[in-house]
Protein backbone atom coordinates (compact mmCIF):
# COMPACT_ATOMS: atom_id res chain seq x y z
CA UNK A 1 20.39 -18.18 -22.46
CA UNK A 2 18.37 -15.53 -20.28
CA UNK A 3 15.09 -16.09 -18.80
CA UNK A 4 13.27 -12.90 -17.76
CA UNK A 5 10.26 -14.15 -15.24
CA UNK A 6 6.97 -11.81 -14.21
CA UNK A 7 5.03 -12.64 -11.25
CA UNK A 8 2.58 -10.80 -9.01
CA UNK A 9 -0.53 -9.84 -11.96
CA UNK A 10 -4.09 -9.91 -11.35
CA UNK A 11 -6.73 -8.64 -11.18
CA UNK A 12 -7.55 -5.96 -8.77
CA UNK A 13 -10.24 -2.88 -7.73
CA UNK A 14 -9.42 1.07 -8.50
CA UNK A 15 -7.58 2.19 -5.87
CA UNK A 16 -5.98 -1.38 -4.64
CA UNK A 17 -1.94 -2.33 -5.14
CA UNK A 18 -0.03 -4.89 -6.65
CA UNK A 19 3.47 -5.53 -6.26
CA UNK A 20 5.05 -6.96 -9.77
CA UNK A 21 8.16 -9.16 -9.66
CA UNK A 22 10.42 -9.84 -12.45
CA UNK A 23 13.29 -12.39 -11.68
CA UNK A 24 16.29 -12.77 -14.38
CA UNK A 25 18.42 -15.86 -14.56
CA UNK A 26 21.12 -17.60 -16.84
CA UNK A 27 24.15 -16.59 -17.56
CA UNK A 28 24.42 -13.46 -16.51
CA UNK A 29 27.47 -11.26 -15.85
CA UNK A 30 25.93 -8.18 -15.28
CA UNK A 31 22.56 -6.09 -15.31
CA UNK A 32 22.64 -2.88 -16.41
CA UNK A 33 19.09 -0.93 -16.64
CA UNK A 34 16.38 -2.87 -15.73
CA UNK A 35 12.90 -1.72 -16.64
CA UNK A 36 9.03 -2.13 -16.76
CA UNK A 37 6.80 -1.71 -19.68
CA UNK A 38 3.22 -1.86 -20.27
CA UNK A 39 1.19 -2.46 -23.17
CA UNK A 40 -2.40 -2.56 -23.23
CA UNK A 41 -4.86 -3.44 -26.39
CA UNK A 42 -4.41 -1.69 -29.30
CA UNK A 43 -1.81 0.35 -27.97
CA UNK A 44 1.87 0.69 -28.07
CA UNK A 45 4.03 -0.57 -25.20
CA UNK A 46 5.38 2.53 -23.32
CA UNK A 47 7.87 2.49 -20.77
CA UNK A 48 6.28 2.89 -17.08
CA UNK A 49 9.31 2.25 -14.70
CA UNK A 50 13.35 2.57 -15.19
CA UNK A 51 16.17 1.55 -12.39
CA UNK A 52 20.05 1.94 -12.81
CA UNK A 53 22.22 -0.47 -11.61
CA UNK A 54 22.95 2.00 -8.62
CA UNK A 55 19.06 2.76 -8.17
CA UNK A 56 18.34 5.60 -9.64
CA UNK A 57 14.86 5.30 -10.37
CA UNK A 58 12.56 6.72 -13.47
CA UNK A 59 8.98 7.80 -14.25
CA UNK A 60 7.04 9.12 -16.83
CA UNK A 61 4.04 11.32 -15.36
CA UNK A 62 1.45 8.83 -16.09
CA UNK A 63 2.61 6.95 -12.51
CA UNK A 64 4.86 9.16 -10.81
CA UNK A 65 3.99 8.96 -7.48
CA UNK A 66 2.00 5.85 -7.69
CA UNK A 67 4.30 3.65 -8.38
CA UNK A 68 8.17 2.64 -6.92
CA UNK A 69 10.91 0.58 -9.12
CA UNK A 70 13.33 -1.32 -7.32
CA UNK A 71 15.73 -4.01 -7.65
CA UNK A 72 17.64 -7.04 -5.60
CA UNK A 73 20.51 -7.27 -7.39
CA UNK A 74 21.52 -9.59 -5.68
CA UNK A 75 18.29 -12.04 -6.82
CA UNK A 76 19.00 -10.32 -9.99
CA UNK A 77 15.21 -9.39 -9.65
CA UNK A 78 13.23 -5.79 -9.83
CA UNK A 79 9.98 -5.51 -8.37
CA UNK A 80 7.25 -2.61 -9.39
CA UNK A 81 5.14 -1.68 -6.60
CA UNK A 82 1.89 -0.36 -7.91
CA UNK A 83 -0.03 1.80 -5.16
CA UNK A 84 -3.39 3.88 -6.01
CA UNK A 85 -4.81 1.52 -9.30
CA UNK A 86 -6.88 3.01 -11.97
CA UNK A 87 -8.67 1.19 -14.60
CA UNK A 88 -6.24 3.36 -17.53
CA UNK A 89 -3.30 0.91 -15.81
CA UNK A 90 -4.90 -2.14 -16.93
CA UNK A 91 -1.93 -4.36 -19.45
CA UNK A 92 -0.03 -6.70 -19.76
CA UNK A 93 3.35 -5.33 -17.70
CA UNK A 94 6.35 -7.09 -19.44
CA UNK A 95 9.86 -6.20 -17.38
CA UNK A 96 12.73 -5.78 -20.08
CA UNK A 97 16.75 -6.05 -18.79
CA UNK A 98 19.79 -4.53 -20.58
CA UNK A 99 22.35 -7.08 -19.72
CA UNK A 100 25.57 -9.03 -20.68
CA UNK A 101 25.93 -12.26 -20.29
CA UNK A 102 29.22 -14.53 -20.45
CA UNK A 103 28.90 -14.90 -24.13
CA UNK A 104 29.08 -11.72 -25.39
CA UNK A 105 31.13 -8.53 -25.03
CA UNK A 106 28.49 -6.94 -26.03
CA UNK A 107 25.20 -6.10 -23.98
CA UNK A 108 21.67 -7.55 -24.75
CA UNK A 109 18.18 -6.49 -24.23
CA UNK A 110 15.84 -9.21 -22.56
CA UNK A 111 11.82 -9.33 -22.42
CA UNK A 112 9.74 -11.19 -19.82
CA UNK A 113 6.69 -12.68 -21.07
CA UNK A 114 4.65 -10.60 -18.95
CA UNK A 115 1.55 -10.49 -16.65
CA UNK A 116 -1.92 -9.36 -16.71
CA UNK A 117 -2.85 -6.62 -14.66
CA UNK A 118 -6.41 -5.76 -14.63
CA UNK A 119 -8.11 -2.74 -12.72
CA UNK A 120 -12.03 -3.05 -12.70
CA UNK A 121 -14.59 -2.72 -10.17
């Protein structure tokens, strides 16, 4: 069994930072891609953040050069540092792991349970 763990949400001013943590644990051989996705009311959850195993990171336009991916692999853990906050950013940020694990050959896509992240003055 995998547990994917977000930490770091709140609630924060336009223009502030937050630095999101998403720790993985259980059985796991191996992380593959490890991501962050964000999904705020009423619409769909769109990818926001994307880090290979070797740390090659990902961004669609929306937060290039606002925010940085990274990972600890060794913590199995990625972290999304979110710099220059506008109010469009507020969601709920859910981290998401492509993984195997010892009982499977096979590898699995994970979901945290995610954290609020609210931008308002």
């Amino acid at each position: 069994q995998v547990q994917l763990v977000e930490s770091g949400g709140g609630l924060v001013q336009p223009g502030g930072s937050l630095r999101l943590s998403c720790a993985a644990s259980g059985s796991i051989v191996a992380i593959n891609v490890m991501d962050w996705y964000r999904q705020a009311p009423g619409k769909q959850r769109e990818l926001v953040a994307s880090i290979s195993s070797g740390g090659s990171a990902n961004y669609p336009e929306s937060v290039k050069g606002r925010f940085t991916i990274s990972r600890d692999n060794a913590k199995n853990t990625v972290y999304l540092q979110m710099n220059s906050l506008k109010s469009e950013d507020t969601a709920v940020y859910y981290c998401n792991a492509n993984l195997f694990i010892r009982q499977s050959l096979l590898p699995m896509t994970y979901w945290g349970q995610g954290t609020q992240v609210t931008v308002s003055s």
